[in-house]
PDBML (XML) file of the C-alpha atoms, coordinates in Angstrom:
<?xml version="1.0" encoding="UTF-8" ?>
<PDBx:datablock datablockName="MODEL"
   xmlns:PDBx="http://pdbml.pdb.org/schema/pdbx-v50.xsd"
   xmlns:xsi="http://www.w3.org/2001/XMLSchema-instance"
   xsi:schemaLocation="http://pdbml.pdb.org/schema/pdbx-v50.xsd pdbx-v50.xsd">
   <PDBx:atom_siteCategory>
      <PDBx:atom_site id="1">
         <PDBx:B_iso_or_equiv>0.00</PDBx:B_iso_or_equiv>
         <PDBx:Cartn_x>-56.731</PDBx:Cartn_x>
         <PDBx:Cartn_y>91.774</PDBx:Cartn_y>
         <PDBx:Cartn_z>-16.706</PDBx:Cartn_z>
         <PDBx:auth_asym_id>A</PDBx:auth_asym_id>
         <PDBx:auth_atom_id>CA</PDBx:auth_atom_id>
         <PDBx:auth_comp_id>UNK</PDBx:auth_comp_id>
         <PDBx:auth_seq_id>1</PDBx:auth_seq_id>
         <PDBx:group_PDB>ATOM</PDBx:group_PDB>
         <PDBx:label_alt_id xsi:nil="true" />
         <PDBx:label_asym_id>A</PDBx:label_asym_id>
         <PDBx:label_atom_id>CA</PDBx:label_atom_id>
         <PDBx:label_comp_id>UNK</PDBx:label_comp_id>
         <PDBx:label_entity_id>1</PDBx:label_entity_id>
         <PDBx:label_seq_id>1</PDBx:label_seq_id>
         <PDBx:occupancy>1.00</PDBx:occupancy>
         <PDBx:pdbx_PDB_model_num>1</PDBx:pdbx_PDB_model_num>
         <PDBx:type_symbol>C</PDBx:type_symbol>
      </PDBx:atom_site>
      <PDBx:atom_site id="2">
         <PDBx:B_iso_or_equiv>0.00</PDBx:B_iso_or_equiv>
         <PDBx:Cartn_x>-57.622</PDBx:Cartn_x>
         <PDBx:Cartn_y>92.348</PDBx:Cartn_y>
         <PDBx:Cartn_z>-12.812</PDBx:Cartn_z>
         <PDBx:auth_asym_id>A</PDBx:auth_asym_id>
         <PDBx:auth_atom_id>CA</PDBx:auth_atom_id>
         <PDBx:auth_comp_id>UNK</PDBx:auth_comp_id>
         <PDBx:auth_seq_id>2</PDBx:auth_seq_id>
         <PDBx:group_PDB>ATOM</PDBx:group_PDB>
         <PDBx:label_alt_id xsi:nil="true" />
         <PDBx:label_asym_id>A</PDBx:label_asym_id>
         <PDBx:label_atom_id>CA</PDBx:label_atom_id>
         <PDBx:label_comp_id>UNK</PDBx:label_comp_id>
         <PDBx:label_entity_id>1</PDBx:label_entity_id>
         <PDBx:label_seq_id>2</PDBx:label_seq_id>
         <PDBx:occupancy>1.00</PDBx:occupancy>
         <PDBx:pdbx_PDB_model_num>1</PDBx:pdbx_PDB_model_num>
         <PDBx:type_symbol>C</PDBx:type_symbol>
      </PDBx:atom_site>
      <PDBx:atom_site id="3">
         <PDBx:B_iso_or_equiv>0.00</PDBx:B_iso_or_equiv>
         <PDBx:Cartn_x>-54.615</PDBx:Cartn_x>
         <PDBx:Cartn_y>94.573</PDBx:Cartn_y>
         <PDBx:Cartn_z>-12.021</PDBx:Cartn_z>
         <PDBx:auth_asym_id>A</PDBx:auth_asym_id>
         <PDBx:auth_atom_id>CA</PDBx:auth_atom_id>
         <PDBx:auth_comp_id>UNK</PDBx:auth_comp_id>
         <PDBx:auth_seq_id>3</PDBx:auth_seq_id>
         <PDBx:group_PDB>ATOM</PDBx:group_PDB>
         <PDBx:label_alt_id xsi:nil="true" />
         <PDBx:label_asym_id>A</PDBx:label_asym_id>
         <PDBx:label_atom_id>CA</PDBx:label_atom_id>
         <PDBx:label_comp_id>UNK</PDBx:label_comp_id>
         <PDBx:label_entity_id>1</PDBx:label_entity_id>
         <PDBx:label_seq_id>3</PDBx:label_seq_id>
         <PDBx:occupancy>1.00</PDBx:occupancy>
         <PDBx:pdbx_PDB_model_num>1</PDBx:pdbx_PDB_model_num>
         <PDBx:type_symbol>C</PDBx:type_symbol>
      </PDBx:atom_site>
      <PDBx:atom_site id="4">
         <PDBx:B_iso_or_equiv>0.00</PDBx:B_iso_or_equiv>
         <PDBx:Cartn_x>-53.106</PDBx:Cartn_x>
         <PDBx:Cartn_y>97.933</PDBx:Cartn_y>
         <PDBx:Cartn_z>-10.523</PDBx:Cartn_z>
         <PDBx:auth_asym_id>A</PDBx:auth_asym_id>
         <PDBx:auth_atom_id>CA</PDBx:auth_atom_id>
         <PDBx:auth_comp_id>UNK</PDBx:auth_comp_id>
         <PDBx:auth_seq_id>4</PDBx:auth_seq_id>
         <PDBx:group_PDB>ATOM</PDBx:group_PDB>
         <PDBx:label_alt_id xsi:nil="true" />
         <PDBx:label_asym_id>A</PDBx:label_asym_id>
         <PDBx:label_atom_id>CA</PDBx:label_atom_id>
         <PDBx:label_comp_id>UNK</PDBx:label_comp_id>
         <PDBx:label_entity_id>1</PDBx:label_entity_id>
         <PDBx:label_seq_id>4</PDBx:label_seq_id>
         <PDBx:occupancy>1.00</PDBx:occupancy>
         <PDBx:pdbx_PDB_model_num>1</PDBx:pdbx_PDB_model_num>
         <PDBx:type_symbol>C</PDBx:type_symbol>
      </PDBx:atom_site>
      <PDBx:atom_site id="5">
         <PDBx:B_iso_or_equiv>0.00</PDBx:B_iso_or_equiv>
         <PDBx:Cartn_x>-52.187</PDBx:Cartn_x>
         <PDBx:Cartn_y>99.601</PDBx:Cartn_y>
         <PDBx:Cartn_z>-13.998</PDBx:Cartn_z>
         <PDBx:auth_asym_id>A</PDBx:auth_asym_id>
         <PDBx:auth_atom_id>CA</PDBx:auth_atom_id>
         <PDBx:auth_comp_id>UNK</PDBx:auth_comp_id>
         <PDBx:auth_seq_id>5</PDBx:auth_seq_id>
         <PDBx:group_PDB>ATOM</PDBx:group_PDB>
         <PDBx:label_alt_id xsi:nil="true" />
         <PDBx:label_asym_id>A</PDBx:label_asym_id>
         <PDBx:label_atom_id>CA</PDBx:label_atom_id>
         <PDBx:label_comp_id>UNK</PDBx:label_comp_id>
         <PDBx:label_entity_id>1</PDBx:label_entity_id>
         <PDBx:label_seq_id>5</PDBx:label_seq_id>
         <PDBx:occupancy>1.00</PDBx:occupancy>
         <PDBx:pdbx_PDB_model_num>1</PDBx:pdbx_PDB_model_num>
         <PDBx:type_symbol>C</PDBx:type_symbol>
      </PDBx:atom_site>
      <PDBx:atom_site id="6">
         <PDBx:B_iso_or_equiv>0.00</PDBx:B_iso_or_equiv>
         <PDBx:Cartn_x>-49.502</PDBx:Cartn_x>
         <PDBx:Cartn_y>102.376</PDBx:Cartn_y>
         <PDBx:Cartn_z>-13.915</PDBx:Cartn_z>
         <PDBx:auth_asym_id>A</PDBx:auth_asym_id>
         <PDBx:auth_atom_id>CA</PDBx:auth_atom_id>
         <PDBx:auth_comp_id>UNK</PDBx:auth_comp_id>
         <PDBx:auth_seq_id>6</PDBx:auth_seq_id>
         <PDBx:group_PDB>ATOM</PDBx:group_PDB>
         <PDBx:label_alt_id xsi:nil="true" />
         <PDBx:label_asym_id>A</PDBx:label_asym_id>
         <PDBx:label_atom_id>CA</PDBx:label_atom_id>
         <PDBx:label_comp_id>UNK</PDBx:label_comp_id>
         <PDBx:label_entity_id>1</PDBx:label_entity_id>
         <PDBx:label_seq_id>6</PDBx:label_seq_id>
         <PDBx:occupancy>1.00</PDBx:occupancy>
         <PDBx:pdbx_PDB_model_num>1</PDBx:pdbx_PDB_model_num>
         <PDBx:type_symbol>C</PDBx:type_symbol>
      </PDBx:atom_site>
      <PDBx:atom_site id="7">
         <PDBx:B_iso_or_equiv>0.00</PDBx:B_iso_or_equiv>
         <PDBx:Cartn_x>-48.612</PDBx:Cartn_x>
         <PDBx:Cartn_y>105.312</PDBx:Cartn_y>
         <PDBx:Cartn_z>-16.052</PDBx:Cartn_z>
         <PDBx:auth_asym_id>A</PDBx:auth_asym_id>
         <PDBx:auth_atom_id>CA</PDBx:auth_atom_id>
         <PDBx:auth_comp_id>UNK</PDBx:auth_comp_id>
         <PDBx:auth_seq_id>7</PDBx:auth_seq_id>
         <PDBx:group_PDB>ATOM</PDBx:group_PDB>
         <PDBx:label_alt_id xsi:nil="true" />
         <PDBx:label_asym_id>A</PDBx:label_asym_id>
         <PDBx:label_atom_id>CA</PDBx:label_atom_id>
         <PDBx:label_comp_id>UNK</PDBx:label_comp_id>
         <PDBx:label_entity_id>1</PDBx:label_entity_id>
         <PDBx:label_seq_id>7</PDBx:label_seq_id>
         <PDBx:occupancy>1.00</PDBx:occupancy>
         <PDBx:pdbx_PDB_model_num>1</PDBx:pdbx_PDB_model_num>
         <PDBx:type_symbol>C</PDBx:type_symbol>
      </PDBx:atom_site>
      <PDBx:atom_site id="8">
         <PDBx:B_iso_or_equiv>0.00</PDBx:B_iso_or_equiv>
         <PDBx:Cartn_x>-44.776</PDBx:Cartn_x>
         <PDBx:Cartn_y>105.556</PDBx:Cartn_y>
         <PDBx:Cartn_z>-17.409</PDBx:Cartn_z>
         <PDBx:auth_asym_id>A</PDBx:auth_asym_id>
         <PDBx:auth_atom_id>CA</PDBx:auth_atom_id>
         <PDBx:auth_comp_id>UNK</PDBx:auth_comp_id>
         <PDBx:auth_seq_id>8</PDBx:auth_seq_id>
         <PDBx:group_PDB>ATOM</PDBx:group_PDB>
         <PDBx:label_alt_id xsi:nil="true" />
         <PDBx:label_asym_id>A</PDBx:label_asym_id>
         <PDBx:label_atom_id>CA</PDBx:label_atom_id>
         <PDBx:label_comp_id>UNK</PDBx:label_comp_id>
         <PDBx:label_entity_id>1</PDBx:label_entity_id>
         <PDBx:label_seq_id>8</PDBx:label_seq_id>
         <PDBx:occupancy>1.00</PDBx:occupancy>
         <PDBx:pdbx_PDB_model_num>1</PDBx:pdbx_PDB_model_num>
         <PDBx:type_symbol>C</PDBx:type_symbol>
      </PDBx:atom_site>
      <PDBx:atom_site id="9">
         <PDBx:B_iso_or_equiv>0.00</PDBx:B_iso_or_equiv>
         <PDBx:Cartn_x>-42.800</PDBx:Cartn_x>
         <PDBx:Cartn_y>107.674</PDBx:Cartn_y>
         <PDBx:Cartn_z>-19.183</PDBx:Cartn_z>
         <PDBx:auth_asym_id>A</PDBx:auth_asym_id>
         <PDBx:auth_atom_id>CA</PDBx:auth_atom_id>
         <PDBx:auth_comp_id>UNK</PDBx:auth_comp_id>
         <PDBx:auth_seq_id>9</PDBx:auth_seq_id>
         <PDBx:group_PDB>ATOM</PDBx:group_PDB>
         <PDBx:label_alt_id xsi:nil="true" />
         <PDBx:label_asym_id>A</PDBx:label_asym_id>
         <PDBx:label_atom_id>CA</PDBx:label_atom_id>
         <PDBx:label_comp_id>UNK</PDBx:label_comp_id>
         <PDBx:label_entity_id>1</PDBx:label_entity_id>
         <PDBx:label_seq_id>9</PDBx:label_seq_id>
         <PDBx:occupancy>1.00</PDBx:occupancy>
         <PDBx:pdbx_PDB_model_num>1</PDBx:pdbx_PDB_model_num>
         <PDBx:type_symbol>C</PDBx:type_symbol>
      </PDBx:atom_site>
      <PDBx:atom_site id="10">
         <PDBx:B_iso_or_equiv>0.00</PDBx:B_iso_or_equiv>
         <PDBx:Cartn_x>-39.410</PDBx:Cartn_x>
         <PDBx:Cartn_y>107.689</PDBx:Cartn_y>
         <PDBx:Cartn_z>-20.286</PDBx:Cartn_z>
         <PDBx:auth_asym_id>A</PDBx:auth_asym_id>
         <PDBx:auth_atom_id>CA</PDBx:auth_atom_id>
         <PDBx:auth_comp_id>UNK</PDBx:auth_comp_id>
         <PDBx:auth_seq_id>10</PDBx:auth_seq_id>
         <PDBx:group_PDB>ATOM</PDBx:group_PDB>
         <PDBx:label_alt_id xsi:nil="true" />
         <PDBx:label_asym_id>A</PDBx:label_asym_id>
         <PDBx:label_atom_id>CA</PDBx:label_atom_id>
         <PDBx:label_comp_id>UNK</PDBx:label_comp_id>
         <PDBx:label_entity_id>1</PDBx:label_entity_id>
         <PDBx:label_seq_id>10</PDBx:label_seq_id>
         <PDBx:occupancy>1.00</PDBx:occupancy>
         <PDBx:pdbx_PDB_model_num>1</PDBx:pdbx_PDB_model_num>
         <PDBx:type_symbol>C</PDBx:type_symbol>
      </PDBx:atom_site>
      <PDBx:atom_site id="11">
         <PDBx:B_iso_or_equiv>0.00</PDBx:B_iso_or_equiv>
         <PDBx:Cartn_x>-36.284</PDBx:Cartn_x>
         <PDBx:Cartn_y>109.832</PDBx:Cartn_y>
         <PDBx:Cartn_z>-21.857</PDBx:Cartn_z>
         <PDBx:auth_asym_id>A</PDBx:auth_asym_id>
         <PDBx:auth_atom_id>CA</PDBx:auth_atom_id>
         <PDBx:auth_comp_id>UNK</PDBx:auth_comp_id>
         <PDBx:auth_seq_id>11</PDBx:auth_seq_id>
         <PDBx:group_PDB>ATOM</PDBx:group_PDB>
         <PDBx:label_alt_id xsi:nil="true" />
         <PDBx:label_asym_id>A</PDBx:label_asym_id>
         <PDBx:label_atom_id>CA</PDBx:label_atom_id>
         <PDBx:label_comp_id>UNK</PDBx:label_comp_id>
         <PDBx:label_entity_id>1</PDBx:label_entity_id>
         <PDBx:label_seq_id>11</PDBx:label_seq_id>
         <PDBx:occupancy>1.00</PDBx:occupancy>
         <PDBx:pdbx_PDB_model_num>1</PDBx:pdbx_PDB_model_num>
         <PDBx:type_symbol>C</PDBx:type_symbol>
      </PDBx:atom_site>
      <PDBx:atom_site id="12">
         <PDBx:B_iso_or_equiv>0.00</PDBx:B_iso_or_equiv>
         <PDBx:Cartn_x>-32.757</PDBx:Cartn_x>
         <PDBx:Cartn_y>109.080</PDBx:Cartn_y>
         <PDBx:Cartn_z>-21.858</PDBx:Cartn_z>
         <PDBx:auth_asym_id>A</PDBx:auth_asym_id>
         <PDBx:auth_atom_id>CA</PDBx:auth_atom_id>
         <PDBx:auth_comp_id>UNK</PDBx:auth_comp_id>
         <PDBx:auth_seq_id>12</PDBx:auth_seq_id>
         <PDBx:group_PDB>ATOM</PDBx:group_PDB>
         <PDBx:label_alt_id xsi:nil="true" />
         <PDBx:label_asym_id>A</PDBx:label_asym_id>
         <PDBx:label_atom_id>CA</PDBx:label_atom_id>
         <PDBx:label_comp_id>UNK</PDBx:label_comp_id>
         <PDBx:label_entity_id>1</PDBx:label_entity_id>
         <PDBx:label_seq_id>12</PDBx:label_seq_id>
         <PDBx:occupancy>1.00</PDBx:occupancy>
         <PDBx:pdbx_PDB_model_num>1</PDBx:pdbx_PDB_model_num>
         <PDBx:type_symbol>C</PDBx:type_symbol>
      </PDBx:atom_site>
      <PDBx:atom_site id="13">
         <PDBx:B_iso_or_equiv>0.00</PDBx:B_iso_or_equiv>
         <PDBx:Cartn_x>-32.646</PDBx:Cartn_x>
         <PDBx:Cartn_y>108.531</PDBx:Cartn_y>
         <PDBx:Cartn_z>-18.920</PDBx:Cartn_z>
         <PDBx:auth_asym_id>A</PDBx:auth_asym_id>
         <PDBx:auth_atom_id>CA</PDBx:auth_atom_id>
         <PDBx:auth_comp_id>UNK</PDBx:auth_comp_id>
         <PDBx:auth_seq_id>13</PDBx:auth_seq_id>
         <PDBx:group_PDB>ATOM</PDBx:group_PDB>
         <PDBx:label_alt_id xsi:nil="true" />
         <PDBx:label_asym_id>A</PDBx:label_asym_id>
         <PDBx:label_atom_id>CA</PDBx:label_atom_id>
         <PDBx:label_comp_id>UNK</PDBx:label_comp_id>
         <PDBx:label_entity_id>1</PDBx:label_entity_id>
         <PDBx:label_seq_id>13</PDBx:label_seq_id>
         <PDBx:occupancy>1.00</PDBx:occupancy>
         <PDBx:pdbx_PDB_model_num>1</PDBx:pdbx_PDB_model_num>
         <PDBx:type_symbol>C</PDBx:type_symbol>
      </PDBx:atom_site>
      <PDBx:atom_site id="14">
         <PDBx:B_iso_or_equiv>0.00</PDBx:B_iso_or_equiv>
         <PDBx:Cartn_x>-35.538</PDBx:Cartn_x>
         <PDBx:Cartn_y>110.028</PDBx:Cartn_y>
         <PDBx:Cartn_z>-17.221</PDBx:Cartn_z>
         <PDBx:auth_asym_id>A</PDBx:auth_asym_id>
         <PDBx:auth_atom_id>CA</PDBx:auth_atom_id>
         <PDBx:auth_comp_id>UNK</PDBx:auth_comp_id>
         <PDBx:auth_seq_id>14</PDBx:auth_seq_id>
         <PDBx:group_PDB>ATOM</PDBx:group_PDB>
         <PDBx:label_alt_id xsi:nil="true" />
         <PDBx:label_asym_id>A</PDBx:label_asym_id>
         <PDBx:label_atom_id>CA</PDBx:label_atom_id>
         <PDBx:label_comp_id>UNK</PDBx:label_comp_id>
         <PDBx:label_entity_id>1</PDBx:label_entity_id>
         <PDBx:label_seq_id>14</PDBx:label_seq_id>
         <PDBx:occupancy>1.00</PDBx:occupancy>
         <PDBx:pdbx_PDB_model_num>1</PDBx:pdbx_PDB_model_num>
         <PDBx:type_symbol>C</PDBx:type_symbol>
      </PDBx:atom_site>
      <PDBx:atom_site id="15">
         <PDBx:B_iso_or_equiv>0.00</PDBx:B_iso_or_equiv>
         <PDBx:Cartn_x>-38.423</PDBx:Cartn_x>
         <PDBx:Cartn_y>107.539</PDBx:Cartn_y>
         <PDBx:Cartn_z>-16.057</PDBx:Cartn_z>
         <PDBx:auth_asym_id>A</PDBx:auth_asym_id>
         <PDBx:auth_atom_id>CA</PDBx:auth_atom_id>
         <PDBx:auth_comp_id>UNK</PDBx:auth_comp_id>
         <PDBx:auth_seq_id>15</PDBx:auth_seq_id>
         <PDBx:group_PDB>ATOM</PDBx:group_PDB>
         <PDBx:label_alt_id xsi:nil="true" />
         <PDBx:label_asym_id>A</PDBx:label_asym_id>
         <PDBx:label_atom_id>CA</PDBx:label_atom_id>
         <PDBx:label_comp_id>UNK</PDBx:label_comp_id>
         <PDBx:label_entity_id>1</PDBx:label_entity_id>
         <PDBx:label_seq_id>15</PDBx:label_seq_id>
         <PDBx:occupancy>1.00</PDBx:occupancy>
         <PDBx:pdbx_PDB_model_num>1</PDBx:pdbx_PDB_model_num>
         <PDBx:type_symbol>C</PDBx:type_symbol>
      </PDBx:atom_site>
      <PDBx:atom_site id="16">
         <PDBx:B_iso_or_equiv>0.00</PDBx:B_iso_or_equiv>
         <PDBx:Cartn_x>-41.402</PDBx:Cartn_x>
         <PDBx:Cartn_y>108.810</PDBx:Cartn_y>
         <PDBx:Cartn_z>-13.740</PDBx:Cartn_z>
         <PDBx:auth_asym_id>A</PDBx:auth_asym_id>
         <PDBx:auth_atom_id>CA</PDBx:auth_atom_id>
         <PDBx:auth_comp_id>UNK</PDBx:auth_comp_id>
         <PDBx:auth_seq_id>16</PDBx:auth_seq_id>
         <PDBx:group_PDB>ATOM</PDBx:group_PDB>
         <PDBx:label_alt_id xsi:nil="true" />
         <PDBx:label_asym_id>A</PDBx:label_asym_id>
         <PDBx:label_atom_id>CA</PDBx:label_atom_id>
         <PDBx:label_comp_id>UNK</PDBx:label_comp_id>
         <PDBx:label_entity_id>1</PDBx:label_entity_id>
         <PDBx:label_seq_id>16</PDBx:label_seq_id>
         <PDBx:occupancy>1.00</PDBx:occupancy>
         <PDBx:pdbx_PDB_model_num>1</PDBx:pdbx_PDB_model_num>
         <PDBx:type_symbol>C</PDBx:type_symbol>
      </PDBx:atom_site>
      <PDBx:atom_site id="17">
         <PDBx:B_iso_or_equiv>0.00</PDBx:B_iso_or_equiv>
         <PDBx:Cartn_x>-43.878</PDBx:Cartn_x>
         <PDBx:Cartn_y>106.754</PDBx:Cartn_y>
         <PDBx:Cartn_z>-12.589</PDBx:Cartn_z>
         <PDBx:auth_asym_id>A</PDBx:auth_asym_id>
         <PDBx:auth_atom_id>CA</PDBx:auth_atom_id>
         <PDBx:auth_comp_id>UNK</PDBx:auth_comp_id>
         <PDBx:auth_seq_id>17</PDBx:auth_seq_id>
         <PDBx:group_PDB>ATOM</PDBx:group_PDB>
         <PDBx:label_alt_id xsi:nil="true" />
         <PDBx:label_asym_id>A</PDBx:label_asym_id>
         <PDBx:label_atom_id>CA</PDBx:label_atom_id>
         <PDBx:label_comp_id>UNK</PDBx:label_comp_id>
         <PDBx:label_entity_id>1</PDBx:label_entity_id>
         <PDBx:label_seq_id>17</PDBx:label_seq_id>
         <PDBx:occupancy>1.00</PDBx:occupancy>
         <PDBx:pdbx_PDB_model_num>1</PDBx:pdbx_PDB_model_num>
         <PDBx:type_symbol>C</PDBx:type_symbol>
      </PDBx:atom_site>
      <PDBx:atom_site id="18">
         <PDBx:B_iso_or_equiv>0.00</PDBx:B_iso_or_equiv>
         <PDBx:Cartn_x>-47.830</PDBx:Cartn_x>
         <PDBx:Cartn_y>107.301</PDBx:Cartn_y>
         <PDBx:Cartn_z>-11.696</PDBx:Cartn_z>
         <PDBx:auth_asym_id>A</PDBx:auth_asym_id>
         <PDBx:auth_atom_id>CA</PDBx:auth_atom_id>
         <PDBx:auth_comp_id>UNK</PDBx:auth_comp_id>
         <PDBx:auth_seq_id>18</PDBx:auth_seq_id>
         <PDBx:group_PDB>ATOM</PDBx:group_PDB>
         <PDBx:label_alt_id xsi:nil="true" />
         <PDBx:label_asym_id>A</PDBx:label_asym_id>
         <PDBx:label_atom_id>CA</PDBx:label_atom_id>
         <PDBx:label_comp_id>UNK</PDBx:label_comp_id>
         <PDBx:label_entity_id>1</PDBx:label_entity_id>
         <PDBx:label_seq_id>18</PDBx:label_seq_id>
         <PDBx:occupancy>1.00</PDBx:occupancy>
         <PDBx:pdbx_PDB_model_num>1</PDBx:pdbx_PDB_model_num>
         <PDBx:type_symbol>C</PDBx:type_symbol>
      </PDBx:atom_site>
      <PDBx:atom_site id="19">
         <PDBx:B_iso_or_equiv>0.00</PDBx:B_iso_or_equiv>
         <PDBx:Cartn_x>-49.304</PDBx:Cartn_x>
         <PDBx:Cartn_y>106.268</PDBx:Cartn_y>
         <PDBx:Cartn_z>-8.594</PDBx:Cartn_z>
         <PDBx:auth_asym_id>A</PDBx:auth_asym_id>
         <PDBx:auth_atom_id>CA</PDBx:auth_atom_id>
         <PDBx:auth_comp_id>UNK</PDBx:auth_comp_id>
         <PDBx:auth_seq_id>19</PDBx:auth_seq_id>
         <PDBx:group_PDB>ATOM</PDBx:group_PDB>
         <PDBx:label_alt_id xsi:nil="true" />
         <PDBx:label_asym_id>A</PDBx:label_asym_id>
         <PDBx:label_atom_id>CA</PDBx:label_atom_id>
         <PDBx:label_comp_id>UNK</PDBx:label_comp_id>
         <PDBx:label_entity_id>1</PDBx:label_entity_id>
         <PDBx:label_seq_id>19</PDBx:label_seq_id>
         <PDBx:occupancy>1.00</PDBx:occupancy>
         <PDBx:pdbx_PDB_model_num>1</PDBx:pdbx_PDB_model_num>
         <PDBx:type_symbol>C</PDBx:type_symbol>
      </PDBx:atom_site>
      <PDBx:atom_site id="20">
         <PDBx:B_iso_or_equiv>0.00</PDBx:B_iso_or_equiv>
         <PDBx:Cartn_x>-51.859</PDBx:Cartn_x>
         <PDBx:Cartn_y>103.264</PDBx:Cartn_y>
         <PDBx:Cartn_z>-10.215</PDBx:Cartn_z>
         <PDBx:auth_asym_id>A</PDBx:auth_asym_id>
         <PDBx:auth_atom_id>CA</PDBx:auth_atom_id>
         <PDBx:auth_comp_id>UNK</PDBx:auth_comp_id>
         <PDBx:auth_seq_id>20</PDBx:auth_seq_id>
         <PDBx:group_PDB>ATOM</PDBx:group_PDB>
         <PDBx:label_alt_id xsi:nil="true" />
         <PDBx:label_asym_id>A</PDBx:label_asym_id>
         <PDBx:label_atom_id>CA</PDBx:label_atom_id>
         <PDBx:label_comp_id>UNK</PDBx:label_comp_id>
         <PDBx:label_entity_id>1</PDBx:label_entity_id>
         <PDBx:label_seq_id>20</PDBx:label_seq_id>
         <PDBx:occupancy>1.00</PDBx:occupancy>
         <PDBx:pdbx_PDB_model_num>1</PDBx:pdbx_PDB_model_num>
         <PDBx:type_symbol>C</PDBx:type_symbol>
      </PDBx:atom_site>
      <PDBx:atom_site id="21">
         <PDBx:B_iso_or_equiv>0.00</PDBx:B_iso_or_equiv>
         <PDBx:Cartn_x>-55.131</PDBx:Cartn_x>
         <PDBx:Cartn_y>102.802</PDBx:Cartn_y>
         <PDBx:Cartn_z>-10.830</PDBx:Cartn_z>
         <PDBx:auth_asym_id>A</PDBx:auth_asym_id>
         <PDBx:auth_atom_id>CA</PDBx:auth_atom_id>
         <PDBx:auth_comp_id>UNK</PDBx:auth_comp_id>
         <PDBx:auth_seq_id>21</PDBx:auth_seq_id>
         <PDBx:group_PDB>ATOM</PDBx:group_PDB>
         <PDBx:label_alt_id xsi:nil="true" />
         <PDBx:label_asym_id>A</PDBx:label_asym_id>
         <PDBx:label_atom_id>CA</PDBx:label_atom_id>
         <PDBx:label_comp_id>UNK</PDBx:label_comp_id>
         <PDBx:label_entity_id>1</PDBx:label_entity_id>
         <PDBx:label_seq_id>21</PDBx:label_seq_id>
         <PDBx:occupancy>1.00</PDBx:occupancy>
         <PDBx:pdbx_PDB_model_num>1</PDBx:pdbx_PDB_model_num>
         <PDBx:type_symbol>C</PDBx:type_symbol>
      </PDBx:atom_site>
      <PDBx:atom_site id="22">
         <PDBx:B_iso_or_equiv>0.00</PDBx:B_iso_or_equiv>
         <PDBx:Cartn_x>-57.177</PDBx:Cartn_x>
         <PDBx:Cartn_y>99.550</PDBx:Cartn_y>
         <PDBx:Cartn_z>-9.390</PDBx:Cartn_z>
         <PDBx:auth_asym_id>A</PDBx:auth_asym_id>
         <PDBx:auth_atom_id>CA</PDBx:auth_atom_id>
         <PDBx:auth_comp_id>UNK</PDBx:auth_comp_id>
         <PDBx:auth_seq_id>22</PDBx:auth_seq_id>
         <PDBx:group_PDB>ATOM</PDBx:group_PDB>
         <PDBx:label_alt_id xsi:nil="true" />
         <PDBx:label_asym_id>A</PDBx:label_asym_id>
         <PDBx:label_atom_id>CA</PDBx:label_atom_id>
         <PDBx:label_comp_id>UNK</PDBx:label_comp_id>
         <PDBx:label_entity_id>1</PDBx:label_entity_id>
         <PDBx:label_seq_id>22</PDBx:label_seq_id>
         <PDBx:occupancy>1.00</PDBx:occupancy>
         <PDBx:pdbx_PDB_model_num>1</PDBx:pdbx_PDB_model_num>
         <PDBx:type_symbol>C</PDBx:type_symbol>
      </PDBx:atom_site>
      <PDBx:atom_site id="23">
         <PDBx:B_iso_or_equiv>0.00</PDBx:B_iso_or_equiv>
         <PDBx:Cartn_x>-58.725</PDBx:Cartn_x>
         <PDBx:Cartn_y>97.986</PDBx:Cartn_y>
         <PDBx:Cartn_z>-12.639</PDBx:Cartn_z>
         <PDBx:auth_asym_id>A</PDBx:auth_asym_id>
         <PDBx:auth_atom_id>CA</PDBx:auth_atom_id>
         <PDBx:auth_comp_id>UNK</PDBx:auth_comp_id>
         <PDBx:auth_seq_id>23</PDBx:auth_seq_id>
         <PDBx:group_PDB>ATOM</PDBx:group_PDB>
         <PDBx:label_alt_id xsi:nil="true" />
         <PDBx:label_asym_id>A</PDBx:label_asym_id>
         <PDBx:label_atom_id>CA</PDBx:label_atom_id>
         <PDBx:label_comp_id>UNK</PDBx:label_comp_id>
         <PDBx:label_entity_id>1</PDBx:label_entity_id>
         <PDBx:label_seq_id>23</PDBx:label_seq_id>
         <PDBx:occupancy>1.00</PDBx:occupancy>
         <PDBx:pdbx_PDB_model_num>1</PDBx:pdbx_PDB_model_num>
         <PDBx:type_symbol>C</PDBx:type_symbol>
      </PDBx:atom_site>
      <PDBx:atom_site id="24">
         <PDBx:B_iso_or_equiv>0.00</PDBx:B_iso_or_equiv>
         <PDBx:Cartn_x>-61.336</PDBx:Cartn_x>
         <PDBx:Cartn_y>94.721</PDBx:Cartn_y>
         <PDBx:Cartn_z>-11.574</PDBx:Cartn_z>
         <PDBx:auth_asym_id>A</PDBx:auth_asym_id>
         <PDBx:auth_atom_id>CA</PDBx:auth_atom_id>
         <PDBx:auth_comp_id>UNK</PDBx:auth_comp_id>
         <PDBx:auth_seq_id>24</PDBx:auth_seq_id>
         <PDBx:group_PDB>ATOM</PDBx:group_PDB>
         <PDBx:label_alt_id xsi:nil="true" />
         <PDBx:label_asym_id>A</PDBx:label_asym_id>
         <PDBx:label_atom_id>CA</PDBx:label_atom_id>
         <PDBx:label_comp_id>UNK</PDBx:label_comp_id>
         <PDBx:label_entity_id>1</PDBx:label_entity_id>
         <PDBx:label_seq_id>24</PDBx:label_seq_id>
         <PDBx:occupancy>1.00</PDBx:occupancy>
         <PDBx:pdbx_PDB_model_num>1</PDBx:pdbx_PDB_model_num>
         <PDBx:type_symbol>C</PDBx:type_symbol>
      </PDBx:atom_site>
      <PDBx:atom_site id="25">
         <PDBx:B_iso_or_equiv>0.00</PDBx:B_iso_or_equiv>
         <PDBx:Cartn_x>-62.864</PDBx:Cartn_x>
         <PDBx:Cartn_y>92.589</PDBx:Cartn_y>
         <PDBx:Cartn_z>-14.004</PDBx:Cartn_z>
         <PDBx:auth_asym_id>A</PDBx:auth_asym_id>
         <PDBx:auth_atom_id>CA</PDBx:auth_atom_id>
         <PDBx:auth_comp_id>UNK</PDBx:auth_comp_id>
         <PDBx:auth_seq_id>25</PDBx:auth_seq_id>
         <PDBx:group_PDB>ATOM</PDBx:group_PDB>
         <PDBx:label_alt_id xsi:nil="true" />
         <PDBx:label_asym_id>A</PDBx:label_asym_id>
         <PDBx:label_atom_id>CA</PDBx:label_atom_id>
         <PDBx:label_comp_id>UNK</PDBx:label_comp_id>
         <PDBx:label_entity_id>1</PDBx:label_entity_id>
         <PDBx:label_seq_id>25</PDBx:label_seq_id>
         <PDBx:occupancy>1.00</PDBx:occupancy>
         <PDBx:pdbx_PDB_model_num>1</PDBx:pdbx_PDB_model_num>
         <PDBx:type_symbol>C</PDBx:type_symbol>
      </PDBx:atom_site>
   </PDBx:atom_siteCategory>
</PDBx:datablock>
């Protein structure tokens, strides 16, 4: 699950993006 995990969201066609967050297991 070790991984840069990123927010997205999404209409029509609108998509934004987050900057990530460092998750280490």
């Amino acid at each position: 699950d070790t991984a840069v995990y990123y927010c997205h969201a999404s209409f029509n066609d609108n998509v934004y993006w987050g900057q990530g967050t460092q998750v280490t297991v």
